[in-house]
C-alpha atoms as a PDB file:
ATOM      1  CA  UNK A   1      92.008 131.298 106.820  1.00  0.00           C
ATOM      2  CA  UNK A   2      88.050 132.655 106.687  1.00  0.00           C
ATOM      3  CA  UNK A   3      86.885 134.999 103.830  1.00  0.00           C
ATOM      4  CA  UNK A   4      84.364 137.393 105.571  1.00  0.00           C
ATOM      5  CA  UNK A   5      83.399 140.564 104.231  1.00  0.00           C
ATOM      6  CA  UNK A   6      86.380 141.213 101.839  1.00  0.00           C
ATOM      7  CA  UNK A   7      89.016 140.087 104.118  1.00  0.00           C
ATOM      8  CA  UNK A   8      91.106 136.466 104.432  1.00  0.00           C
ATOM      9  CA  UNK A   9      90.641 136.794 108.926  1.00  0.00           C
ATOM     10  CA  UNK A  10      94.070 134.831 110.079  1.00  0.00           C
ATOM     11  CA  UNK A  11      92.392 132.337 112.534  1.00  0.00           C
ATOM     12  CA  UNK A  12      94.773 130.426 115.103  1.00  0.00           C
ATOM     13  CA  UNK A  13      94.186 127.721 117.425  1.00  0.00           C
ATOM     14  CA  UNK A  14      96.593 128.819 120.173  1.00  0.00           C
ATOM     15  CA  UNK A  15      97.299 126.357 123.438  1.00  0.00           C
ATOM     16  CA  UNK A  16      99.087 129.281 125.506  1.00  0.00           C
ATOM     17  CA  UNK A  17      95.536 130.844 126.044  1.00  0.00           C
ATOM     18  CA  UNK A  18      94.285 127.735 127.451  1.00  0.00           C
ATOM     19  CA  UNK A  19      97.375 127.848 129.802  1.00  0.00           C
ATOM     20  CA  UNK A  20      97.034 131.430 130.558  1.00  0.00           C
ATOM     21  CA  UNK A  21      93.586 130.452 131.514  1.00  0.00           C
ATOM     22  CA  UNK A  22      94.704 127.683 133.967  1.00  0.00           C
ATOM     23  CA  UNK A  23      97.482 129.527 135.324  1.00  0.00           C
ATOM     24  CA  UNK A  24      95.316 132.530 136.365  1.00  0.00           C
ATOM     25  CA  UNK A  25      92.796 130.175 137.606  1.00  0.00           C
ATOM     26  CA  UNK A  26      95.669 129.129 139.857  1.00  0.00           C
ATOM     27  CA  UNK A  27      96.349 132.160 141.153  1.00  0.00           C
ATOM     28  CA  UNK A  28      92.601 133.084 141.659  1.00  0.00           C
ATOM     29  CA  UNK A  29      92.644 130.157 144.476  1.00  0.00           C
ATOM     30  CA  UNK A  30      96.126 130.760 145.947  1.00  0.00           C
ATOM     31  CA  UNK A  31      96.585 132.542 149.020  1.00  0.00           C
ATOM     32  CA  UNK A  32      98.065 134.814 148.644  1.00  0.00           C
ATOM     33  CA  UNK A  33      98.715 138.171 150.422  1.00  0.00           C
ATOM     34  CA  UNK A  34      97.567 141.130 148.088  1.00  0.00           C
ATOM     35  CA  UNK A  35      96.610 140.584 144.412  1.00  0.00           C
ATOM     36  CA  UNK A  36      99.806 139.488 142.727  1.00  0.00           C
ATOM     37  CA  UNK A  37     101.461 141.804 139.411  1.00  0.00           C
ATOM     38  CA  UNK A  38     103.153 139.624 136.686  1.00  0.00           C
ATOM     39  CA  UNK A  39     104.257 142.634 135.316  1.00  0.00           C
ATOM     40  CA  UNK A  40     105.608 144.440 138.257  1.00  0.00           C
ATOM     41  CA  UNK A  41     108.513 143.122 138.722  1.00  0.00           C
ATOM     42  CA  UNK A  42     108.795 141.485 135.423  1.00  0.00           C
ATOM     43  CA  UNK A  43     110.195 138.100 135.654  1.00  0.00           C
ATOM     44  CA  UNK A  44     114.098 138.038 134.817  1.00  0.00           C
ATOM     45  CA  UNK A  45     114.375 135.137 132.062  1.00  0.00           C
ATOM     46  CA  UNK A  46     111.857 137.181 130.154  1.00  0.00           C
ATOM     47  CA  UNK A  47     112.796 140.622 130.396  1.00  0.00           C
ATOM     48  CA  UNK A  48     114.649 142.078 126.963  1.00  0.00           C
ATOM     49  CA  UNK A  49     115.605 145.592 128.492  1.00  0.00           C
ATOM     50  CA  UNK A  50     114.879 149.528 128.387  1.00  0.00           C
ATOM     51  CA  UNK A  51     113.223 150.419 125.797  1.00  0.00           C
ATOM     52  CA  UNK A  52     113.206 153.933 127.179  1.00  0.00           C
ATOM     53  CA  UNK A  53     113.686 155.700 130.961  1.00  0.00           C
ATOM     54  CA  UNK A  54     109.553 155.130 131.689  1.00  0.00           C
ATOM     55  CA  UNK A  55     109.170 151.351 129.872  1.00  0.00           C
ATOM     56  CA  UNK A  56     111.273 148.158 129.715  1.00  0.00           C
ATOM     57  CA  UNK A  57     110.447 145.386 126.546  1.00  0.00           C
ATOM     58  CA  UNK A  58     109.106 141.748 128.407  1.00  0.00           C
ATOM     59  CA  UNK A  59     108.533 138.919 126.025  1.00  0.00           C
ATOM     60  CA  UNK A  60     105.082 137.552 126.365  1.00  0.00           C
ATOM     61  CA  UNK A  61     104.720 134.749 128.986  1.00  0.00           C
ATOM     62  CA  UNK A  62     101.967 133.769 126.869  1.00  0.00           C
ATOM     63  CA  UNK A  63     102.691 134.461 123.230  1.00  0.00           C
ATOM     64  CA  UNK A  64     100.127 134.049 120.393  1.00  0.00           C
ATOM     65  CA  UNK A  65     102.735 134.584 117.425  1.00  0.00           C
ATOM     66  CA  UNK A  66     106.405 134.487 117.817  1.00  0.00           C
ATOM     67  CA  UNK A  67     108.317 137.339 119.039  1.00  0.00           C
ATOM     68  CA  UNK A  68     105.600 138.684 120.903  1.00  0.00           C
ATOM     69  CA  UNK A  69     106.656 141.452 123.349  1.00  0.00           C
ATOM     70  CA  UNK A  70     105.434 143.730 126.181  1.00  0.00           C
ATOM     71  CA  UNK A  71     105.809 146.976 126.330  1.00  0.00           C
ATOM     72  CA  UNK A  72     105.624 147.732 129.695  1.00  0.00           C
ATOM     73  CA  UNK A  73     105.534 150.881 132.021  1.00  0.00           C
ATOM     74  CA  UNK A  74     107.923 150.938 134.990  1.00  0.00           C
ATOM     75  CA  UNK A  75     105.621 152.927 137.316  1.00  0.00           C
ATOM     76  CA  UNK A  76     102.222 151.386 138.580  1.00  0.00           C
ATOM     77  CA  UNK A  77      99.818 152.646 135.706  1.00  0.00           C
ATOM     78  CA  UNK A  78      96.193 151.214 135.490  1.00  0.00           C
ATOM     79  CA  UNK A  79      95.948 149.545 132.069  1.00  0.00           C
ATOM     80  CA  UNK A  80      92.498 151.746 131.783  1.00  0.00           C
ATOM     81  CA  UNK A  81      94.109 154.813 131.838  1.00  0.00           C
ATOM     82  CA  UNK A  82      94.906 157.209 128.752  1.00  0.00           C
ATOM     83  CA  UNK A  83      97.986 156.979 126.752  1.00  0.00           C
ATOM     84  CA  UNK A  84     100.680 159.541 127.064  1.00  0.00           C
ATOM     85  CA  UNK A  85     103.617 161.086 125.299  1.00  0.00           C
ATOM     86  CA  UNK A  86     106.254 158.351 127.401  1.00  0.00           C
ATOM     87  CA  UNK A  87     103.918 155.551 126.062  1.00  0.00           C
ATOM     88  CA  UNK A  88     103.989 157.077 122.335  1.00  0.00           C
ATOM     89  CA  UNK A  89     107.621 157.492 123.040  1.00  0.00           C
ATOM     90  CA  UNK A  90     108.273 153.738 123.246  1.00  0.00           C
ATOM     91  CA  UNK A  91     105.768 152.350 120.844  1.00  0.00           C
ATOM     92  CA  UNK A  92     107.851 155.302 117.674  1.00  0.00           C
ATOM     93  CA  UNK A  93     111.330 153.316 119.411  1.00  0.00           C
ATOM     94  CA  UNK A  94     109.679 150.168 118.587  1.00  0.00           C
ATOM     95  CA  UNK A  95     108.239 150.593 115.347  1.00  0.00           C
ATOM     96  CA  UNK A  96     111.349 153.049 114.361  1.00  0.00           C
ATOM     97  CA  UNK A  97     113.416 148.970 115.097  1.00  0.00           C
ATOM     98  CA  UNK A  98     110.787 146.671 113.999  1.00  0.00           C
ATOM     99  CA  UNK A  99     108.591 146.665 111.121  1.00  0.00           C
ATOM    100  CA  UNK A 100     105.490 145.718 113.355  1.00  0.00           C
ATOM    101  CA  UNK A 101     102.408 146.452 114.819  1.00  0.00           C
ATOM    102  CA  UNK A 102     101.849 147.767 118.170  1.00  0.00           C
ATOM    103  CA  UNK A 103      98.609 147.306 120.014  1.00  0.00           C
ATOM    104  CA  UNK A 104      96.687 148.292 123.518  1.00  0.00           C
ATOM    105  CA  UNK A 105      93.566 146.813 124.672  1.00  0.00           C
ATOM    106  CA  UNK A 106      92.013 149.758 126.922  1.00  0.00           C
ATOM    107  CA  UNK A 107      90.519 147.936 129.764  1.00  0.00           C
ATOM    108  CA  UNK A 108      88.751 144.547 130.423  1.00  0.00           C
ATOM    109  CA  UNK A 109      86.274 144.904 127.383  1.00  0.00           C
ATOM    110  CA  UNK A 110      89.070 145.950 125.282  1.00  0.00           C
ATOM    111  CA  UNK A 111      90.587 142.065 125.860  1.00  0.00           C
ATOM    112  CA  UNK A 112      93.161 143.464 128.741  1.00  0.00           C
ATOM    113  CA  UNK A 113      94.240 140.297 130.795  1.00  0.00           C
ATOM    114  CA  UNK A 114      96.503 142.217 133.024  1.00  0.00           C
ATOM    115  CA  UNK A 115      95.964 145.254 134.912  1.00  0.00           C
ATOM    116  CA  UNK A 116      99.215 147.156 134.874  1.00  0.00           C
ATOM    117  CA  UNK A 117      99.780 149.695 131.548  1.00  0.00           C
ATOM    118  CA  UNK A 118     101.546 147.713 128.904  1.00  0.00           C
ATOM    119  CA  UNK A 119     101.567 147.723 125.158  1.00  0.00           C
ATOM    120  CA  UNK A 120     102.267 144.770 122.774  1.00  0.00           C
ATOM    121  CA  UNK A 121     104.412 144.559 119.707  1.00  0.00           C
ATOM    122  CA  UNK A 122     103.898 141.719 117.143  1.00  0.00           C
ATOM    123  CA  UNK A 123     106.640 141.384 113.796  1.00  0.00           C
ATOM    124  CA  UNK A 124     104.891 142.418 110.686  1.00  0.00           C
ATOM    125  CA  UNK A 125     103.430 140.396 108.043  1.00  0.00           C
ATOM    126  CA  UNK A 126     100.474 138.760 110.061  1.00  0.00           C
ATOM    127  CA  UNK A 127      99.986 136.463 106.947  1.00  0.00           C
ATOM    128  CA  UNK A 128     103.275 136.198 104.731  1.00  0.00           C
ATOM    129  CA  UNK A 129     100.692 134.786 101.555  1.00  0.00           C
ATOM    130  CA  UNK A 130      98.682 138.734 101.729  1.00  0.00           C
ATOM    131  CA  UNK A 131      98.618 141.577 103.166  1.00  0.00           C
ATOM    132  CA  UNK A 132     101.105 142.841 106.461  1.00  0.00           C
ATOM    133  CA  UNK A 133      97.403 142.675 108.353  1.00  0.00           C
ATOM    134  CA  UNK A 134      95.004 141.007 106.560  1.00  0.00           C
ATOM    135  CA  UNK A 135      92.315 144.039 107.583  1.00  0.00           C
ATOM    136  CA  UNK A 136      94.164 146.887 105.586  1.00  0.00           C
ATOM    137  CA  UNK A 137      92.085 144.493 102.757  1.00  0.00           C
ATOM    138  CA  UNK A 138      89.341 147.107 103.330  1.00  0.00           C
ATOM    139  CA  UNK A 139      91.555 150.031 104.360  1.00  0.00           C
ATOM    140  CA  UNK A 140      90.512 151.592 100.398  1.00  0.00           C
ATOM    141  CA  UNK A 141      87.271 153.405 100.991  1.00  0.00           C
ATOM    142  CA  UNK A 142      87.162 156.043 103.663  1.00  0.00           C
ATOM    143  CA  UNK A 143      85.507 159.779 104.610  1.00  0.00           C
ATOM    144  CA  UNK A 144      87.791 162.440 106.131  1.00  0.00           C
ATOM    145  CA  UNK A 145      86.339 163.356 109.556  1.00  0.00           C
ATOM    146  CA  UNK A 146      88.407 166.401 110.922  1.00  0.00           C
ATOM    147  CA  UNK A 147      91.889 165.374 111.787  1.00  0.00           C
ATOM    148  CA  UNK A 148      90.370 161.687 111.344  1.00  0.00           C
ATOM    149  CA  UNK A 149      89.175 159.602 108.667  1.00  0.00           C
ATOM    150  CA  UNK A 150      86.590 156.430 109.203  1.00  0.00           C
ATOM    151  CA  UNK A 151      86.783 152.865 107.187  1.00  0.00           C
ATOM    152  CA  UNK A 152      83.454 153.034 105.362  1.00  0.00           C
ATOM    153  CA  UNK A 153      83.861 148.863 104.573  1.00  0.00           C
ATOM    154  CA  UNK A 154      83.827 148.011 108.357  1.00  0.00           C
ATOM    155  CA  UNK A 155      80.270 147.459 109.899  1.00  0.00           C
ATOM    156  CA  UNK A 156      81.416 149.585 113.517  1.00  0.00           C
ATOM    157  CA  UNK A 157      82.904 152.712 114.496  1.00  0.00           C
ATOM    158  CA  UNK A 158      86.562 153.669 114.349  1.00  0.00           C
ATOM    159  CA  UNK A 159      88.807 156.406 113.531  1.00  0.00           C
ATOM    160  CA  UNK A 160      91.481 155.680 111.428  1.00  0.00           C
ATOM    161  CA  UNK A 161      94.512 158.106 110.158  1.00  0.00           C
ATOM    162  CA  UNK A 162      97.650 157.585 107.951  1.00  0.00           C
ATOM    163  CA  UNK A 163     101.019 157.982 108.848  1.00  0.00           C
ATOM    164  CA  UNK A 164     103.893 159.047 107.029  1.00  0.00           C
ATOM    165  CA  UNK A 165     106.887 157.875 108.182  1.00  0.00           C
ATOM    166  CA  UNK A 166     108.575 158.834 111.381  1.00  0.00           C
ATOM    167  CA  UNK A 167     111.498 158.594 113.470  1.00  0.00           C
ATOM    168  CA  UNK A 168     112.051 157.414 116.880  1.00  0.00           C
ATOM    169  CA  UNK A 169     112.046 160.673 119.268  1.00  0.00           C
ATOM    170  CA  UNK A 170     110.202 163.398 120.821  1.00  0.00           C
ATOM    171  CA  UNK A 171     108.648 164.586 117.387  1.00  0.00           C
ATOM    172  CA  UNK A 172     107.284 160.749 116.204  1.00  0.00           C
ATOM    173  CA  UNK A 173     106.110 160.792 120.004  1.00  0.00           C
ATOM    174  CA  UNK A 174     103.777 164.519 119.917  1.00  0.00           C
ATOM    175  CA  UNK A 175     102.276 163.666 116.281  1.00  0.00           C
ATOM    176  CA  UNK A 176     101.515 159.990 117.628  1.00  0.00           C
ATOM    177  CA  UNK A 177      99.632 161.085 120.839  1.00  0.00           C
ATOM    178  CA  UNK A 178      97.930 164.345 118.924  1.00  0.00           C
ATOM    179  CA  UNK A 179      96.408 161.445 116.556  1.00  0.00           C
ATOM    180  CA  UNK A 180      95.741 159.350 119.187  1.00  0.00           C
ATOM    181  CA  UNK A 181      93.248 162.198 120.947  1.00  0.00           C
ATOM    182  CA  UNK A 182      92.033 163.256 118.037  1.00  0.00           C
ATOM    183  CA  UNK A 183      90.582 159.568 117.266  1.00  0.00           C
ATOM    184  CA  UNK A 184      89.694 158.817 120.835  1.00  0.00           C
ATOM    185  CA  UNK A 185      87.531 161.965 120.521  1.00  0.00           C
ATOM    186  CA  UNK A 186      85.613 160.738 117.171  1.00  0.00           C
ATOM    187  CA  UNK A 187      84.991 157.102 118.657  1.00  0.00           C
ATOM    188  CA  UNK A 188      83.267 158.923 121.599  1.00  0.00           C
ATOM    189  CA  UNK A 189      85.771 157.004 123.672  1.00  0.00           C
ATOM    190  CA  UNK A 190      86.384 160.709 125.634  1.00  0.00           C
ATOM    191  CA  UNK A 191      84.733 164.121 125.986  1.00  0.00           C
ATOM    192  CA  UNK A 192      86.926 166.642 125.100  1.00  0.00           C
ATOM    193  CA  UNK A 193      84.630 169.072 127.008  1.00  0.00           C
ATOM    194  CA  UNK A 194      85.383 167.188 130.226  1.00  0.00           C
ATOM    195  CA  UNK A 195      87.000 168.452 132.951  1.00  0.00           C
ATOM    196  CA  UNK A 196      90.405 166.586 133.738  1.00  0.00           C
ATOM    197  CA  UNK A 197      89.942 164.121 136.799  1.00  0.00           C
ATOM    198  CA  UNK A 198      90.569 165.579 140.384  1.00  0.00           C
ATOM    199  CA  UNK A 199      93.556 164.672 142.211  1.00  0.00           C
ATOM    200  CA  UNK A 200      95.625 163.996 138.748  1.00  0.00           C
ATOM    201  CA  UNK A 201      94.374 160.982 138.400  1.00  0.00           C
ATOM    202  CA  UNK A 202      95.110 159.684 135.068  1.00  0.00           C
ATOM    203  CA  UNK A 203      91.755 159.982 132.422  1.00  0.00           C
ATOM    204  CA  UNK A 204      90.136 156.682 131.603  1.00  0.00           C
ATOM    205  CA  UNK A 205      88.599 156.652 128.104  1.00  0.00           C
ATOM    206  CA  UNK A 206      85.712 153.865 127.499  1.00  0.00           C
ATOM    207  CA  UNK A 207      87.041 150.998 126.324  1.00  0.00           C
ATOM    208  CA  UNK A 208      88.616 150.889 122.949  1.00  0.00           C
ATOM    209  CA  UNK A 209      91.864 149.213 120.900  1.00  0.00           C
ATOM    210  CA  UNK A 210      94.235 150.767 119.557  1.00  0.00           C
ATOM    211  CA  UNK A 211      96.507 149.608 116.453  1.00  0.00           C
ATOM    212  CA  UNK A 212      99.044 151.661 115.298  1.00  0.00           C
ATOM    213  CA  UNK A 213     101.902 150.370 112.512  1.00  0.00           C
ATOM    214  CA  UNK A 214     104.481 152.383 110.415  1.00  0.00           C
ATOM    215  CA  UNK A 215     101.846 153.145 107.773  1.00  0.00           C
ATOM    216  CA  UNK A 216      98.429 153.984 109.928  1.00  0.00           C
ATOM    217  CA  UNK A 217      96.866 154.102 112.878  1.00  0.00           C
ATOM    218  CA  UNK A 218      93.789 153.048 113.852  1.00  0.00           C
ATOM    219  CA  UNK A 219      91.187 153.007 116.994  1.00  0.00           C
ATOM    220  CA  UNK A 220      88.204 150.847 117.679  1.00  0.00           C
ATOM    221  CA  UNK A 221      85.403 151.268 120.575  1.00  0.00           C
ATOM    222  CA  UNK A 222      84.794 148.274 122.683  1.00  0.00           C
ATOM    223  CA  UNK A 223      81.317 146.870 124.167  1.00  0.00           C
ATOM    224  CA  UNK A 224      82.160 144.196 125.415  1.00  0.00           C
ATOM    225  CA  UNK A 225      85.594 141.472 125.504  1.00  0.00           C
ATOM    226  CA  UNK A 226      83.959 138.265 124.369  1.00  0.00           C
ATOM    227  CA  UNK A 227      82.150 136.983 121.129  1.00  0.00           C
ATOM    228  CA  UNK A 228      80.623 133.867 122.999  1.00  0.00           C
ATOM    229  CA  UNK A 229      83.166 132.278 124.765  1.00  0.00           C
ATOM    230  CA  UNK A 230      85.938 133.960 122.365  1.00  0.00           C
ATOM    231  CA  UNK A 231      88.245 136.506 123.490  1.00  0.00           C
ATOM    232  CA  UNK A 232      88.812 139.655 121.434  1.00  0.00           C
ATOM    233  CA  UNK A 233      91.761 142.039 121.753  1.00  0.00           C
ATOM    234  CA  UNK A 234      92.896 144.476 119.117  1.00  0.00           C
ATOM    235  CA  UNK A 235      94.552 142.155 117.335  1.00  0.00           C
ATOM    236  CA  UNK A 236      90.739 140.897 116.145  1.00  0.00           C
ATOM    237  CA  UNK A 237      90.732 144.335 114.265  1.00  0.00           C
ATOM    238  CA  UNK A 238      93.940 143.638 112.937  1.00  0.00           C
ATOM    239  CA  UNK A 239      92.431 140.568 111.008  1.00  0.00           C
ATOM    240  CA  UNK A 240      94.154 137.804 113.399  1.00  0.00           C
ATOM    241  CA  UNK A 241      91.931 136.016 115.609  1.00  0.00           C
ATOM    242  CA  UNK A 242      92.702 133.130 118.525  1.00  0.00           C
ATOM    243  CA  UNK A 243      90.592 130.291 119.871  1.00  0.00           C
ATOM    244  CA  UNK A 244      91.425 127.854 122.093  1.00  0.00           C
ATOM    245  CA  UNK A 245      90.322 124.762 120.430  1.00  0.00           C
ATOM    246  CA  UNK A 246      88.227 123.059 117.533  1.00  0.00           C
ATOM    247  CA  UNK A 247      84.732 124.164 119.202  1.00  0.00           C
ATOM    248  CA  UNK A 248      85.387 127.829 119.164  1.00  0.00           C
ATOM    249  CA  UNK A 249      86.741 127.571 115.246  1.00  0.00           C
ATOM    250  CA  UNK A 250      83.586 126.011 114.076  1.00  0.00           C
ATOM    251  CA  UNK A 251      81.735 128.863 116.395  1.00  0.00           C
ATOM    252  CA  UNK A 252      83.946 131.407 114.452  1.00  0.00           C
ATOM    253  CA  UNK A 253      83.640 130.011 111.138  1.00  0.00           C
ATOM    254  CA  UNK A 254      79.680 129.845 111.516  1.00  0.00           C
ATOM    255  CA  UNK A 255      79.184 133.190 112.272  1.00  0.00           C
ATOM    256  CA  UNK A 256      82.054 135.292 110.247  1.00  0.00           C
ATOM    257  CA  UNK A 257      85.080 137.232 112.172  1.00  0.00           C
ATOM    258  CA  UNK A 258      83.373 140.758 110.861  1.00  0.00           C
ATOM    259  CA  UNK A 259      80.021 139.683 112.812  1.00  0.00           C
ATOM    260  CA  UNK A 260      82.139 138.717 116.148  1.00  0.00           C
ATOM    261  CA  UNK A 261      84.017 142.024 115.510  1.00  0.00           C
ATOM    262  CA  UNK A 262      81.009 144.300 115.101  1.00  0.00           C
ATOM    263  CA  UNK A 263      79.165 142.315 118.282  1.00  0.00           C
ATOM    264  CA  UNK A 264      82.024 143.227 120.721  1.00  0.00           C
ATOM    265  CA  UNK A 265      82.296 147.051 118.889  1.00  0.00           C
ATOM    266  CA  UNK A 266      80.156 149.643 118.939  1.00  0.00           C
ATOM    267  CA  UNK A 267      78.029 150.159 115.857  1.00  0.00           C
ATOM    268  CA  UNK A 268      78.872 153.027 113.410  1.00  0.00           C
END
């Protein structure tokens, strides 16, 4: 555990991202014909099932915490691209089963490892001795901002809304995504003015993480993925961080989880 800033950041020294490291190092020098999708087919052993007609649940090959599953989209979807009403679909069938917290990490600065569209779902509490996420410490002081509000306590930009209950169909699904564009729009993660991208393809909003629970949702605007040689995915904003070993904890410790959070954001 490191106080920072009002919050007790849940700090784990994991050894699956050391051997997520090696194995894609592996596959960097294979030769191989075509660059290879872990995702597409999943791999049998760790596939759970439909979660819906557009996504099937994959447990993580790689899991930080236990129970750590992939929500993942059937057709080939680049993880850059926007959310849509089949993703919000499966994350309100999810949440409406598991008291937990979703997350997407929106392209390579956003901590994405893998290319192909998938969520992640992670059992609520993060830390069973405090809060469900150790973050909603400072989730007290906000101002409204149009159909968004903003966390005045944290030192970047974000959008963050409240939820009040919902089920798991169509309904959860349209006031999920209407949130989600709403706070995509007051990150600056999209233009609203824009035109939509020739040829359908799908819109790619600057990189960001998402973090949506039960209770609230909230969205965070990336700069870049690493705070030195640590990785940073949406669970960061979350309050849970990873390292790989006792070099990157002291590097963490020494310079406080807010400060490696607002050096991969985007200032407020």
């Amino acid at each position: 555990m490191v106080e920072d800033a009002g919050v007790r950041f849940l700090v784990r020294s994991v050894s699956s991202l050391e051997r997520k490291r090696l194995e894609a190092k592996r596959l960097e020098g294979a030769k191989e014909e075509g660059p290879r999708n872990p995702l597409m087919p999943p791999e049998p052993p760790l596939t759970v099932g439909e979660i819906t007609p557009t996504h099937v649940g994959v447990l993580n090959k790689y899991p930080v915490v236990e129970r750590h599953l992939l929500i993942v989209t059937r057709a080939s979807v680049p993880q850059e691209a926007a959310l849509d009403r089949d993703d919000f679909l499966a994350v309100a069938r999810c949440l409406a089963e598991v008291d937990g917290l979703v997350f997407y990490n929106g392209g390579r600065e956003a901590g994405a490892s893998q290319p192909h569209k998938h969520l992640q779902l992670v059992p609520l509490p993060l830390d069973r001795d405090s809060w469900a996420a150790p973050m909603e410490a400072v989730f007290d002081s906000w101002v409204a901002g149009g159909n968004t509000n903003r966390l005045l306590r944290l030192p970047f930009r974000n959008a963050f809304s409240l939820l009040d209950g919902f089920d798991d169909g169509p309904r959860a699904a349209e006031q999920l995504e209407e949130l989600y564009g709403a706070q995509l729009a007051a990150i600056g993660a999209v233009d609203e003015d824009a035109p939509h991208a020739a040829n359908d393809e799908p819109v790619r909003p600057a990189p960001y993480n998402l973090l949506v629970t039960r209770r609230w949702m909230l969205t965070v605007p990336r700069s870049r993925e690493r705070f030195g040689t640590i990785s940073i995915n949406a669970l960061g904003f979350a309050g849970s961080l990873f390292v790989r070993d006792g070099e990157e904890m002291q590097d963490l410790r020494e310079a406080g989880p807010m400060r490696a959070l607002k050096a991969v954001s985007v200032g407020a």
